[in-house]
N, C-alpha and C. Protein backbone atom coordinates (compact mmCIF):
# COMPACT_ATOMS: atom_id res chain seq x y z
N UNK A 1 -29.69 -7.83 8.65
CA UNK A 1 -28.27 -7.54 8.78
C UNK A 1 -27.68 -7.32 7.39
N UNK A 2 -26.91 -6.04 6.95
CA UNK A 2 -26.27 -5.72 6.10
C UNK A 2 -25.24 -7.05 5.33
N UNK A 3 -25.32 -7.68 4.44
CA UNK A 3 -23.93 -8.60 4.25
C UNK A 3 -22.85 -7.64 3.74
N UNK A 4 -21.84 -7.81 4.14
CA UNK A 4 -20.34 -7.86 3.87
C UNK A 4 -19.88 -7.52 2.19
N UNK A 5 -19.64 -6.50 1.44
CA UNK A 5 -19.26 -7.64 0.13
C UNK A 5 -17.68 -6.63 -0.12
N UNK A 6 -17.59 -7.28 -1.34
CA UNK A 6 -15.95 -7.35 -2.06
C UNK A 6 -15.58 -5.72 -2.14
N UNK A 7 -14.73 -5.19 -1.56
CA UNK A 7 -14.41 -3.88 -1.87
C UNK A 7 -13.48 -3.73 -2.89
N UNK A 8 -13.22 -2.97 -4.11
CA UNK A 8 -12.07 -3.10 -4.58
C UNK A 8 -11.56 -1.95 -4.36
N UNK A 9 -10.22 -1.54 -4.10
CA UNK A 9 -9.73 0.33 -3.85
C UNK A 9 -8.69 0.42 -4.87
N UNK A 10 -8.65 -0.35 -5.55
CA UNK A 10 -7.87 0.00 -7.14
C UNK A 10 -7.59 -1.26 -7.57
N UNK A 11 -6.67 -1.69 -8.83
CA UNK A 11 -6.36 -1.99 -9.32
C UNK A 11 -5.50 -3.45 -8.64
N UNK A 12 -5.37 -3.15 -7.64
CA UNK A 12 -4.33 -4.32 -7.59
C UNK A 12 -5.08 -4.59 -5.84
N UNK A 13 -5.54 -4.07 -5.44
CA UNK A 13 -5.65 -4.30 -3.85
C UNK A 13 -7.58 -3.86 -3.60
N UNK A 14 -7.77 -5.38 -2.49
CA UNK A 14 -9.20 -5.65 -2.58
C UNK A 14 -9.70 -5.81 -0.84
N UNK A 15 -10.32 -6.03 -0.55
CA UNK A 15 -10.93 -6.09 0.59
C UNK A 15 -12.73 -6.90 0.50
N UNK A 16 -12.09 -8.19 0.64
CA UNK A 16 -13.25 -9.66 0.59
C UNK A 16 -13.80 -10.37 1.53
N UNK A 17 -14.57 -9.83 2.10
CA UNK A 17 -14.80 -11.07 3.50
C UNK A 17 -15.27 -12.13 3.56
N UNK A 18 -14.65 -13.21 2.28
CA UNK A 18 -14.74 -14.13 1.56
C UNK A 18 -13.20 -14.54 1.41
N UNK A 19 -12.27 -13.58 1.64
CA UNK A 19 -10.92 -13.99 1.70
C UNK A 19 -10.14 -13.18 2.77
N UNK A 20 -9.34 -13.87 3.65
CA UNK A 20 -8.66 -12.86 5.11
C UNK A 20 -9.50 -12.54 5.85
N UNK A 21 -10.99 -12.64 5.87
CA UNK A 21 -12.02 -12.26 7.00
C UNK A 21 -12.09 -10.73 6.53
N UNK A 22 -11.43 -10.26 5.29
CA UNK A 22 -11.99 -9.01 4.77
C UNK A 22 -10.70 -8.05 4.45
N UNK A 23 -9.54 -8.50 5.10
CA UNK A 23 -8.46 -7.88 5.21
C UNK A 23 -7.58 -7.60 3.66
N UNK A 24 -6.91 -6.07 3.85
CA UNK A 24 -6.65 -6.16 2.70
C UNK A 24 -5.52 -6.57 2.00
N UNK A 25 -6.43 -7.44 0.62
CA UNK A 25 -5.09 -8.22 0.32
C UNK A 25 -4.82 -7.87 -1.40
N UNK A 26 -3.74 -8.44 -2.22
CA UNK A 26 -3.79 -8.33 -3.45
C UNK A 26 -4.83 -9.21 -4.64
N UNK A 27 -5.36 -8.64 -5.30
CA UNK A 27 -6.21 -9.02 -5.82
C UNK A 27 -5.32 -10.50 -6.73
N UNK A 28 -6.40 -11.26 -6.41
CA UNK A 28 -6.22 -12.80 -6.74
C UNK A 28 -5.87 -13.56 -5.79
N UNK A 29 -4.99 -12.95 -4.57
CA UNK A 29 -4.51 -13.78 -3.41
C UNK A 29 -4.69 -13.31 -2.11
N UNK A 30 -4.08 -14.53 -1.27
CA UNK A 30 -4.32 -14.56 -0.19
C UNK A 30 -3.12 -13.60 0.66
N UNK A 31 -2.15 -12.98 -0.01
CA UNK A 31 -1.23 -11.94 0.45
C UNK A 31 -1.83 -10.54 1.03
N UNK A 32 -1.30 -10.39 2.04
CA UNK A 32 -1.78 -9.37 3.18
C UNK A 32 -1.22 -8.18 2.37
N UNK A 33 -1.56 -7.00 2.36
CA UNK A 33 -0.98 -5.79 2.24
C UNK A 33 -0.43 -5.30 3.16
N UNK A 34 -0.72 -5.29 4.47
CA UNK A 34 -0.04 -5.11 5.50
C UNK A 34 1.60 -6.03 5.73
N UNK A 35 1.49 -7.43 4.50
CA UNK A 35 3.00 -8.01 5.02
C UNK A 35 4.05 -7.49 3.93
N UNK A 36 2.97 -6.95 2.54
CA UNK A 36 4.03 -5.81 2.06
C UNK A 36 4.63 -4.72 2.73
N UNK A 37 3.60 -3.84 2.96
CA UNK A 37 3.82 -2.57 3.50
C UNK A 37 5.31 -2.77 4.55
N UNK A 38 4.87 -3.96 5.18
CA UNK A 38 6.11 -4.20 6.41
C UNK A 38 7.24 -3.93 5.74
N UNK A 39 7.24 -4.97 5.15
CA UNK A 39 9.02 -4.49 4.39
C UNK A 39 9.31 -3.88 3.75
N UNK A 40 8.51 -3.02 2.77
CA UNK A 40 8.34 -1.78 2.19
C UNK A 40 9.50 -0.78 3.59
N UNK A 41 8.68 -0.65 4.97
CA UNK A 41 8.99 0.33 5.98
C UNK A 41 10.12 -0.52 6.36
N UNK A 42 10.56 -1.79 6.43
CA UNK A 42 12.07 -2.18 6.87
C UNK A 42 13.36 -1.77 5.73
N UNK A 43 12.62 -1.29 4.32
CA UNK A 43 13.93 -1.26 3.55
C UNK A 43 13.98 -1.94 2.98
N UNK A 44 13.19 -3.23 2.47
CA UNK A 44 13.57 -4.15 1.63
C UNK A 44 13.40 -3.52 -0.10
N UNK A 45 13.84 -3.84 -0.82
CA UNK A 45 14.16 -3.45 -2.37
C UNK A 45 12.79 -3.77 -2.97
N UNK A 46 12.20 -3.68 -3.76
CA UNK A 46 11.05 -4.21 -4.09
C UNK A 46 10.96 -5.27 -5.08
N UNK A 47 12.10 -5.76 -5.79
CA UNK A 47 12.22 -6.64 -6.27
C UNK A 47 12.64 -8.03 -5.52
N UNK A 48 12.98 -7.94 -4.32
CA UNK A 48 12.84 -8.78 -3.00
C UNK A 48 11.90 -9.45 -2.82
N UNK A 49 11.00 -8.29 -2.56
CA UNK A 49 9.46 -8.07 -2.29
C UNK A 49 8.85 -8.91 -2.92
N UNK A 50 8.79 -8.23 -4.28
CA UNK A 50 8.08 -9.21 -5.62
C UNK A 50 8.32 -10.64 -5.31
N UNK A 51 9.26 -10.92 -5.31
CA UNK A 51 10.16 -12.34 -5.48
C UNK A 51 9.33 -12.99 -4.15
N UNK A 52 9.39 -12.54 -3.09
CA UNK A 52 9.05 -12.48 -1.82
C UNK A 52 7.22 -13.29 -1.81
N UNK A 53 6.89 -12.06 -2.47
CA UNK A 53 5.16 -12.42 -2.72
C UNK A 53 5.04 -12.84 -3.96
N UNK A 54 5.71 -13.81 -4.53
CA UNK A 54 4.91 -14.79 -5.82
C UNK A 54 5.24 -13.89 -6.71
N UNK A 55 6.34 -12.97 -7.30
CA UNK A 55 6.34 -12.43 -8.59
C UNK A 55 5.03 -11.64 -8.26
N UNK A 56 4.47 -10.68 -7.49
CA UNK A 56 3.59 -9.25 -7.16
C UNK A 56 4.53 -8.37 -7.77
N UNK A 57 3.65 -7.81 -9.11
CA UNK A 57 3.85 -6.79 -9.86
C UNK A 57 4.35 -5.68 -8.78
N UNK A 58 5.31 -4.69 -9.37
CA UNK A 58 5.70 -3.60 -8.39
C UNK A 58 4.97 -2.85 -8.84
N UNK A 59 3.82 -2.83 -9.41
CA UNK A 59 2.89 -2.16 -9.79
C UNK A 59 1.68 -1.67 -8.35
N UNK A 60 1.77 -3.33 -8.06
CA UNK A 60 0.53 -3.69 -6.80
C UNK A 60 1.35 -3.18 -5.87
N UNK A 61 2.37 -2.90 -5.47
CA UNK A 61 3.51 -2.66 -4.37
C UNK A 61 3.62 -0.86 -4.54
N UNK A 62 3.35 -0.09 -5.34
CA UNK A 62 3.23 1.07 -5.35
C UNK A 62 1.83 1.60 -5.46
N UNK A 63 0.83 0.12 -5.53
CA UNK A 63 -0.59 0.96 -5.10
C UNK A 63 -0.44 1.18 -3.67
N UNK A 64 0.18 0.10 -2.73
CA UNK A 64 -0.21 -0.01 -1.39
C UNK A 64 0.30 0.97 -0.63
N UNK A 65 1.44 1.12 -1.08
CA UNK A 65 2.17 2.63 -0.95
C UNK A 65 1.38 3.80 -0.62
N UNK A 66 1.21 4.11 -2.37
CA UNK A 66 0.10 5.19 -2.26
C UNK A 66 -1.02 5.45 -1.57
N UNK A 67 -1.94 4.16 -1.23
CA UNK A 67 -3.01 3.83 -0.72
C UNK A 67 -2.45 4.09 0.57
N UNK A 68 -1.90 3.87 1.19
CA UNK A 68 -1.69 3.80 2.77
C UNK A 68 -0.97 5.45 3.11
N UNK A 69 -0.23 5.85 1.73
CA UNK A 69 0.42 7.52 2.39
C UNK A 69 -1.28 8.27 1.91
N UNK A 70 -1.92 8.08 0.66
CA UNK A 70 -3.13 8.40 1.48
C UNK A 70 -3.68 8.64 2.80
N UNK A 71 -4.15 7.65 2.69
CA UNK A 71 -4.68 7.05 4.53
C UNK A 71 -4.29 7.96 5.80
N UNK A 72 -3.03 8.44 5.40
CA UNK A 72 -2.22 8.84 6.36
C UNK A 72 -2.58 10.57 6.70
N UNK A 73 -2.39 10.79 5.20
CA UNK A 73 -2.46 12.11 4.76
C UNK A 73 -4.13 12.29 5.62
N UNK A 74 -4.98 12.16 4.87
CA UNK A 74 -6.63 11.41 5.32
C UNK A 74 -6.09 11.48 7.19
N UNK A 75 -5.80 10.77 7.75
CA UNK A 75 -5.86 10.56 9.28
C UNK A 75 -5.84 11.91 9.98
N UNK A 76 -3.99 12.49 9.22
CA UNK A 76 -3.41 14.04 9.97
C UNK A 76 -4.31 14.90 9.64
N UNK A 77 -4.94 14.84 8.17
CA UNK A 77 -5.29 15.98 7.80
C UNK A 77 -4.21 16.96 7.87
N UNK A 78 -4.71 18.00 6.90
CA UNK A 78 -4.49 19.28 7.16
C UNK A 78 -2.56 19.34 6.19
N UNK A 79 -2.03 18.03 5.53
CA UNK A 79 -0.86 17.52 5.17
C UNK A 79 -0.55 18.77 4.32
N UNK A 80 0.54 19.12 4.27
CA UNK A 80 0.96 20.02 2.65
C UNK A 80 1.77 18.87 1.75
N UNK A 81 1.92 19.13 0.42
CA UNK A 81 2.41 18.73 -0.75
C UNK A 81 3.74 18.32 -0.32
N UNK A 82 3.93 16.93 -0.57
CA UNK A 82 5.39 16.75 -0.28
C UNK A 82 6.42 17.70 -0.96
N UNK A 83 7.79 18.14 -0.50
CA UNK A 83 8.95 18.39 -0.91
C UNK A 83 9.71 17.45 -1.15
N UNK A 84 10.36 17.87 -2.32
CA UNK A 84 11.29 16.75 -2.67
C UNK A 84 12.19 17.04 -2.14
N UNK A 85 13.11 15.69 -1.57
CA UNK A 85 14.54 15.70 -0.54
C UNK A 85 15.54 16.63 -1.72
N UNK A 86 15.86 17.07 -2.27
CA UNK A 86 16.80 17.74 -3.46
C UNK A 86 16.30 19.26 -3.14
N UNK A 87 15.00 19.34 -3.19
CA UNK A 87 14.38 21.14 -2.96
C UNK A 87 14.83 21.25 -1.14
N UNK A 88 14.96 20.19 -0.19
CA UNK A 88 14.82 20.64 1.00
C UNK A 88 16.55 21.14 1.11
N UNK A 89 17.16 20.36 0.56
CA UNK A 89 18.33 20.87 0.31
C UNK A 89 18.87 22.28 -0.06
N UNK A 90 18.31 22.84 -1.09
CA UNK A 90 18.66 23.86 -1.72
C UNK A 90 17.80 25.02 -0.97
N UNK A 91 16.40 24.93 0.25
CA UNK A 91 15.93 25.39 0.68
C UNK A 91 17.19 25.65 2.24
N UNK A 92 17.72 24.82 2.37
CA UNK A 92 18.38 24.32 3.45
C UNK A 92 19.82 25.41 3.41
N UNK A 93 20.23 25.58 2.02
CA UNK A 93 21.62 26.30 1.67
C UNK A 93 21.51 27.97 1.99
């Protein structure tokens, strides 16, 4: 049987099945990325956040970001280059 080991997918966010049963969390702790991401998608400020998860760099809070609009991009496939809300505007006029 294959063992399990430590994934790292950047800098701040890991995947250990030695910590969370493997789930991904911020490197050093036991904080879910998934209980960022949550309030990330409710609106919370990210200095909330930080405060929220132990002083978590908004550093680690804009990997998970990225990492997950990845993911996303990755799922749909086929994504084009975001527009910025300011160009959809002036596209819009």
């Amino acid at each position: 049987m294959k063992e399990a080991k430590r994934i790292e997918l950047g800098k701040y966010i890991v995947s250990d099945p030695e910590i969370c049963h493997g789930q991904l969390t911020f490197n050093g702790t036991r904080l879910l990325v998934k209980d960022a991401l949550y309030f990330v998608a409710k609106g919370y400020d990210w200095n909330s956040i930080s405060k929220e998860f132990y002083d978590l760099p908004h550093e680690a809070i804009a990997e998970a970001v990225e990492l997950a609009s990845q993911a996303l991009i990755d799922r749909v496939g086929n994504a084009q280059t975001p527009v910025k809300p300011s160009e959809k505007r002036k596209r819009a006029a």
